[in-house]
N, C-alpha and C. Protein backbone atom coordinates (compact mmCIF):
# COMPACT_ATOMS: atom_id res chain seq x y z
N UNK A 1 0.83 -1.19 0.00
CA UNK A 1 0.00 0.00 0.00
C UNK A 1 0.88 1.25 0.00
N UNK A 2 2.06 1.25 0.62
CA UNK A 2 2.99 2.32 0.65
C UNK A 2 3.78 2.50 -0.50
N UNK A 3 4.03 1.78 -1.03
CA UNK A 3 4.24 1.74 -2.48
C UNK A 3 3.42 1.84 -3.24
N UNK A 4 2.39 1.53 -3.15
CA UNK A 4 1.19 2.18 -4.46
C UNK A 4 0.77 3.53 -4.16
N UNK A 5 0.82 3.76 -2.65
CA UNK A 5 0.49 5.18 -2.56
C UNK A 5 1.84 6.29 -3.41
N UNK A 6 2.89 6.00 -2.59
CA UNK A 6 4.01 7.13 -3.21
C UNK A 6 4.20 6.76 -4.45
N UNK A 7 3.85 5.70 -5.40
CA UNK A 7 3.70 5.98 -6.68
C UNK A 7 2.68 7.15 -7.49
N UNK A 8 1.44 6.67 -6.97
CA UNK A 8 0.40 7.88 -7.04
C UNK A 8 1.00 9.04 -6.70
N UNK A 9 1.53 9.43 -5.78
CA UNK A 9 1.71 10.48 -5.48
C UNK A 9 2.82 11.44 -6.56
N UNK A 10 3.82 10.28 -6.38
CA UNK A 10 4.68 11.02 -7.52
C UNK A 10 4.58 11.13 -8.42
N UNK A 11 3.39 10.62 -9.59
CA UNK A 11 2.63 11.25 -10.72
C UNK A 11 1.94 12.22 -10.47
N UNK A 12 1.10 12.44 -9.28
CA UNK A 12 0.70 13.52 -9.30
C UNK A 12 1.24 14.97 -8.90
N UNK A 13 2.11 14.57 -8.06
CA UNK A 13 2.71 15.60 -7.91
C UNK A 13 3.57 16.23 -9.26
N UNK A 14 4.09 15.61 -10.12
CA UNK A 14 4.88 16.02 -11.19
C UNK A 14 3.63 16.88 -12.07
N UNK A 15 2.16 16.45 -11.80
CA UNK A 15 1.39 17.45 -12.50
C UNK A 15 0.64 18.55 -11.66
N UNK A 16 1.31 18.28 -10.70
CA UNK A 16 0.42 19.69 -9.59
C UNK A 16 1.38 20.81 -9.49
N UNK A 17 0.57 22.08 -9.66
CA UNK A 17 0.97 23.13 -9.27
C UNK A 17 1.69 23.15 -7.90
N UNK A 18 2.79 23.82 -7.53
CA UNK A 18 3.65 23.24 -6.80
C UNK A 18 3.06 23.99 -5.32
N UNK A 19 2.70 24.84 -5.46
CA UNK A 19 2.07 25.82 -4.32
C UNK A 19 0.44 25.42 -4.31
N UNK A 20 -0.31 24.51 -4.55
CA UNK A 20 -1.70 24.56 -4.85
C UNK A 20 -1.87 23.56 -3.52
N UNK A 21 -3.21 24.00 -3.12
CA UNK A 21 -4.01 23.17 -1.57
C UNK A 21 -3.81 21.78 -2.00
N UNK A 22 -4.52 21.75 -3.04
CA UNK A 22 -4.36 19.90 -3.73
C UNK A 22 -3.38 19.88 -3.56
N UNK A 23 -2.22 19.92 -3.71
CA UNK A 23 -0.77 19.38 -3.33
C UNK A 23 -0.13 18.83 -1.86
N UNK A 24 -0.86 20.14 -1.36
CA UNK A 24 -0.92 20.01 -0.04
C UNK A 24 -1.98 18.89 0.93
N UNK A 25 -2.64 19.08 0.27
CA UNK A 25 -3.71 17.82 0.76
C UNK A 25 -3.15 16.68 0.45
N UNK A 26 -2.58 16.66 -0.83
CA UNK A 26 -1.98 15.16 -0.80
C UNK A 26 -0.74 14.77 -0.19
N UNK A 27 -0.07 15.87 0.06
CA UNK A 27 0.97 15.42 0.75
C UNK A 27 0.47 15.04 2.42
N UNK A 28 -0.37 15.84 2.75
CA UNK A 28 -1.18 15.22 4.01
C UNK A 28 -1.44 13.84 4.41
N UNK A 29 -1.91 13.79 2.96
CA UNK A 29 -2.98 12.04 2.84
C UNK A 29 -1.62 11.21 2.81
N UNK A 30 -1.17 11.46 1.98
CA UNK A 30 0.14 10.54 2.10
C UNK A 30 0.84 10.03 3.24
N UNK A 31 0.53 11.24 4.40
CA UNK A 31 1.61 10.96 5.44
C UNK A 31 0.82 9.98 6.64
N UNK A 32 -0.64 10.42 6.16
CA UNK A 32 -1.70 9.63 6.87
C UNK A 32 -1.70 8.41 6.77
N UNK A 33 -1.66 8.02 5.02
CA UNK A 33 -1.65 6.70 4.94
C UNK A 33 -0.28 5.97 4.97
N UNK A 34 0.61 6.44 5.24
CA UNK A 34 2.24 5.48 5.41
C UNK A 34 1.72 5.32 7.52
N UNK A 35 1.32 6.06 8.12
CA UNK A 35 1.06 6.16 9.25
C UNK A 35 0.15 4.91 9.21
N UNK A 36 -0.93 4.94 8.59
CA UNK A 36 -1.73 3.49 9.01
C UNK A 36 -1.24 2.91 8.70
N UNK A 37 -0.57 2.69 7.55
CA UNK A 37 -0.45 1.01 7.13
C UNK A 37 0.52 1.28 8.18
N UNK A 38 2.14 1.64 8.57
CA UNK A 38 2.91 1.29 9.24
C UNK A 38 2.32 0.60 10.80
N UNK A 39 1.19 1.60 11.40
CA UNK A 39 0.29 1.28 12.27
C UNK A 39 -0.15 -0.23 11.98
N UNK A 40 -0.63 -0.92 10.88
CA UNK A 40 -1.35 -1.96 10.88
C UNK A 40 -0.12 -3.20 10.71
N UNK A 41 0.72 -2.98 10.20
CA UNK A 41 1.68 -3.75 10.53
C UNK A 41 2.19 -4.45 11.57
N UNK A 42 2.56 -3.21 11.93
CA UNK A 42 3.46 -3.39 13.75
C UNK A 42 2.09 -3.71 14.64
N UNK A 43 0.29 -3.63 14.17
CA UNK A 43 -0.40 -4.70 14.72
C UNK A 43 -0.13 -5.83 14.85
N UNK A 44 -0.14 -6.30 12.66
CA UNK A 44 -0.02 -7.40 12.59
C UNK A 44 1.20 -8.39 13.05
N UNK A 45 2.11 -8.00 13.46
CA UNK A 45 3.20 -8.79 13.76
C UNK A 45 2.93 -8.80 15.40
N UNK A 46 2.07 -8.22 16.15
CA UNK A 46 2.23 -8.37 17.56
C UNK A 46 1.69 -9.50 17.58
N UNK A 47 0.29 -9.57 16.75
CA UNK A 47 -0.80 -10.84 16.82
C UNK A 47 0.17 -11.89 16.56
N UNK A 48 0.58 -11.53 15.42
CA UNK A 48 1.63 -12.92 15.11
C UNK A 48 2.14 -13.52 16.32
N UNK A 49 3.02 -12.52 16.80
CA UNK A 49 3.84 -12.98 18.01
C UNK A 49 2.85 -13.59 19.17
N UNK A 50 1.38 -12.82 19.37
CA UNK A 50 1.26 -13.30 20.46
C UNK A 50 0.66 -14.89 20.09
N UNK A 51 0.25 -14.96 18.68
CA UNK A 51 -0.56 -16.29 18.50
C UNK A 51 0.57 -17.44 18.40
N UNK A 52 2.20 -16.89 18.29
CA UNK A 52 2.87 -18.07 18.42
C UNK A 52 2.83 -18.36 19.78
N UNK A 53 3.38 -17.44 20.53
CA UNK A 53 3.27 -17.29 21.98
C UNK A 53 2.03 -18.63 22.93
N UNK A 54 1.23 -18.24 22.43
CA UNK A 54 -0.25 -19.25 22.85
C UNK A 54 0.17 -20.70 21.78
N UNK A 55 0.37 -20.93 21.08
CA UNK A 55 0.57 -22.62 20.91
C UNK A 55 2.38 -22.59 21.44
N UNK A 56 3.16 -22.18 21.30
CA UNK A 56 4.01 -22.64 22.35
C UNK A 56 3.35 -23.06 23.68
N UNK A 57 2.53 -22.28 24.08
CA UNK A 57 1.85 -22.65 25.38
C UNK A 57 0.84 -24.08 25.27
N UNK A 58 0.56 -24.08 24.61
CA UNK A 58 -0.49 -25.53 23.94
C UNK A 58 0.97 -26.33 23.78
N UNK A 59 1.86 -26.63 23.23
CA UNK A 59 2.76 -27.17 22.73
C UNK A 59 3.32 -27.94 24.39
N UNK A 60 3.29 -26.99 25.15
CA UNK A 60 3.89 -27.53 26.13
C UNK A 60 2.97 -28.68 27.66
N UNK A 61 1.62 -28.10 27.12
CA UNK A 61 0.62 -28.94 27.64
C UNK A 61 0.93 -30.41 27.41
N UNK A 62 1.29 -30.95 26.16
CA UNK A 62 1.69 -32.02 25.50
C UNK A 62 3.04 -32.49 26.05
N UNK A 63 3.60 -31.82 26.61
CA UNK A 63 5.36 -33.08 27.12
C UNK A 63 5.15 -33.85 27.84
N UNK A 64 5.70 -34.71 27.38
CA UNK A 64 5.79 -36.04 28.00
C UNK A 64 5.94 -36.16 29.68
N UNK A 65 6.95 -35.28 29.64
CA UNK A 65 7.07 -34.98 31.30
C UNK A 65 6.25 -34.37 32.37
N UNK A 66 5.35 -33.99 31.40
CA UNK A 66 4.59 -33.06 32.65
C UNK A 66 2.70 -33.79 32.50
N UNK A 67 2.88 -34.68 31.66
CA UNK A 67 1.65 -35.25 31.48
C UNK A 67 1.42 -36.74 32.91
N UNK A 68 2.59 -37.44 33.22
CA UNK A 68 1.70 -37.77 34.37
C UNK A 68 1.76 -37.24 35.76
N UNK A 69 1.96 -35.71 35.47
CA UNK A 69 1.60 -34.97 37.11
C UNK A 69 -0.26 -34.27 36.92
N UNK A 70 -0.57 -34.67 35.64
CA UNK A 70 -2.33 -34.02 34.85
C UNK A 70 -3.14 -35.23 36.05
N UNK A 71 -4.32 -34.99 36.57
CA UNK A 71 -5.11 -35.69 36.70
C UNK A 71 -5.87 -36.55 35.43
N UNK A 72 -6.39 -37.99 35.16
CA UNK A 72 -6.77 -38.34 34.65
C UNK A 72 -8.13 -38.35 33.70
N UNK A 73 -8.85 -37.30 34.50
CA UNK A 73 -9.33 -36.56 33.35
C UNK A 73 -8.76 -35.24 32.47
N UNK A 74 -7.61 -34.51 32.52
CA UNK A 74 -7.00 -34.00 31.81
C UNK A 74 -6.46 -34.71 30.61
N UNK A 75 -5.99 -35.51 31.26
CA UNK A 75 -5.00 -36.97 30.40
C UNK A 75 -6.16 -37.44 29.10
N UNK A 76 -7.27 -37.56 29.76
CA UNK A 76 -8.19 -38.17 29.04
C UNK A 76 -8.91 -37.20 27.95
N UNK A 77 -8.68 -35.46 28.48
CA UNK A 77 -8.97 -34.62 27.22
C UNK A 77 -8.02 -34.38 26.63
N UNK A 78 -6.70 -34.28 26.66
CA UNK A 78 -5.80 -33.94 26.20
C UNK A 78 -5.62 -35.23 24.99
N UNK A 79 -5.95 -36.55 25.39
CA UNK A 79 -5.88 -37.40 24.22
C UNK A 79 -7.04 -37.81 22.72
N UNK A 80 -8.27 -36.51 23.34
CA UNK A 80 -9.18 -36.82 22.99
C UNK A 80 -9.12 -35.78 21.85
N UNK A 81 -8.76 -33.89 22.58
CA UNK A 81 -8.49 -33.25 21.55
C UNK A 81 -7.26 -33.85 20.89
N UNK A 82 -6.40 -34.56 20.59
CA UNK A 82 -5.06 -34.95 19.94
C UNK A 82 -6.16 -35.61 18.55
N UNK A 83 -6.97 -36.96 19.56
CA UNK A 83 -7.79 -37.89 18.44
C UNK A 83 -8.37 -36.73 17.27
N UNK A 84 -8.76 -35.81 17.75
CA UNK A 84 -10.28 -35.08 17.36
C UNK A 84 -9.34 -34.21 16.58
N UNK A 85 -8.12 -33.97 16.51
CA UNK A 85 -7.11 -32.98 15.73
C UNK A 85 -6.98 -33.49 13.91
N UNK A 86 -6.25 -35.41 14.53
CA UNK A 86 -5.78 -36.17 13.56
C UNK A 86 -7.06 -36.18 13.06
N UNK A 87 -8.55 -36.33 13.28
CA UNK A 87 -9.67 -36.76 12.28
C UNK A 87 -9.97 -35.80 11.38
N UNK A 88 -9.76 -34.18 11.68
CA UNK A 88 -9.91 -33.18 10.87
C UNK A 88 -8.78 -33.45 9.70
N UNK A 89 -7.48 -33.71 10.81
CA UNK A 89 -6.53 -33.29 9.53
C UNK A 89 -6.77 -34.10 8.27
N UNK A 90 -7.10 -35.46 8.94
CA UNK A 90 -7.42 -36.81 7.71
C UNK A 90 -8.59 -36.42 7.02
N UNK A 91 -9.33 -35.64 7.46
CA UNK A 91 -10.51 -35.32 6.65
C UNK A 91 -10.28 -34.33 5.76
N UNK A 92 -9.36 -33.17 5.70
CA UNK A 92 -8.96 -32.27 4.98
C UNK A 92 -8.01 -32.91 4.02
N UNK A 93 -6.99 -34.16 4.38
CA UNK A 93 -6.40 -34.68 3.56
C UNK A 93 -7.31 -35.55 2.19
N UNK A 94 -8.07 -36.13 3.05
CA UNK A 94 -9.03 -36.35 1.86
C UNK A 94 -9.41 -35.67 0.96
N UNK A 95 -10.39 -34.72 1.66
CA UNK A 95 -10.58 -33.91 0.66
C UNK A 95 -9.73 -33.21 -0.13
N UNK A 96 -8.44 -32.67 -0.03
CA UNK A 96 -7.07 -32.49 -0.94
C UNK A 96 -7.14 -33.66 -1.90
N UNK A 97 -6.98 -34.61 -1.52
CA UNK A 97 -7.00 -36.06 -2.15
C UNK A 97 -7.97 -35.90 -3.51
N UNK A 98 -9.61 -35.68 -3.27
CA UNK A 98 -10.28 -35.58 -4.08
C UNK A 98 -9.99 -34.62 -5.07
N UNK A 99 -9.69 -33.38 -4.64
CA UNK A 99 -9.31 -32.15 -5.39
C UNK A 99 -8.25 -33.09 -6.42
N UNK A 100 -7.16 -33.19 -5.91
CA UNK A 100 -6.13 -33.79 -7.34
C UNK A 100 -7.09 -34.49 -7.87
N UNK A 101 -7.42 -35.68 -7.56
CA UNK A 101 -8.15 -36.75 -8.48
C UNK A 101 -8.72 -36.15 -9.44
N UNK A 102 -9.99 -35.01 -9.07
CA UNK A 102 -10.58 -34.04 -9.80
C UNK A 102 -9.83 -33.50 -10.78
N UNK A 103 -8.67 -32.90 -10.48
CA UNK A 103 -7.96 -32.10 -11.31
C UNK A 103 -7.38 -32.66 -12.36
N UNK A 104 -6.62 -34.31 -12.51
CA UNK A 104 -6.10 -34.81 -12.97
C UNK A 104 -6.79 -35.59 -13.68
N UNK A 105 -8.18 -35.56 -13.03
CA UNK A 105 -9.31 -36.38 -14.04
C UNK A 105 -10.05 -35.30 -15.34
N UNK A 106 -9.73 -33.85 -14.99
CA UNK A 106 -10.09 -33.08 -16.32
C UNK A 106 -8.76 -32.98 -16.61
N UNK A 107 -7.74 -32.66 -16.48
CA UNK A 107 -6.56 -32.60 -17.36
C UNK A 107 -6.32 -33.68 -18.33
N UNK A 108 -6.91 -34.99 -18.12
CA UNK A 108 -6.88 -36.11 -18.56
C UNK A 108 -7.79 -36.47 -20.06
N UNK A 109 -8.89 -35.76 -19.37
CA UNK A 109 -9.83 -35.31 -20.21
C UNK A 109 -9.35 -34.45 -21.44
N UNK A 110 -9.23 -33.20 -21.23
CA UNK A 110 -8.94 -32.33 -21.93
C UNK A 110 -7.72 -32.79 -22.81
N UNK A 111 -7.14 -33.53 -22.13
CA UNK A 111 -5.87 -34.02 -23.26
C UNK A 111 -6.11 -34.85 -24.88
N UNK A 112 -7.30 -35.92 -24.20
CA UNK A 112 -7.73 -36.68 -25.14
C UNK A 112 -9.08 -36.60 -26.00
């Protein structure tokens, strides 16, 4: 976005009167919008950080070492969300699965 903006800008500016409000307004807007996006950035990388932050924390629920100090119903959800993880993933693999088949069954097509 900061690059498409100061591109815009520097076409227009090469056709604006150099003293004119429009000039000035855009140099405004410009400074506004390098301000948000820079703003939405340095959001997006906090989230990042904090959403690694939280499965490191999930990650560590899972060691080996600290799983038989869990009471046995912990033990018993903790293996259940694991089960209930692998059935999505196998279910999304499938469906990937179908997608090629699909794909390779019109390419196949179209060839002959």
């Amino acid at each position: 976005v900061n690059v498409a903006a100061s591109l815009f800008i520097t076409l227009t500016n090469s056709k604006l009167d150099p003293n004119s409000p429009a000039k000035q307004n855009l140099s405004s807007a410009s400074s506004s919008i390098s301000k948000s996006v820079n703003n939405l950035v340095n959001i997006a990388k906090q989230l990042k950080e904090k959403i690694e932050s939280q499965n490191d924390l999930q990650d560590d629920e899972y060691n080996p070492n600290l799983i038989n100090d869990y009471s046995r119903i912990k033990q018993i959800k903790l293996e259940f969300e694991a089960q209930s993880e692998i059935s999505r993933l196998e279910s999304q693999l499938e469906h990937a699965r179908k997608k090629l088949f699909n794909l390779r069954k019109a390419v196949y097509r179209s060839k002959n």
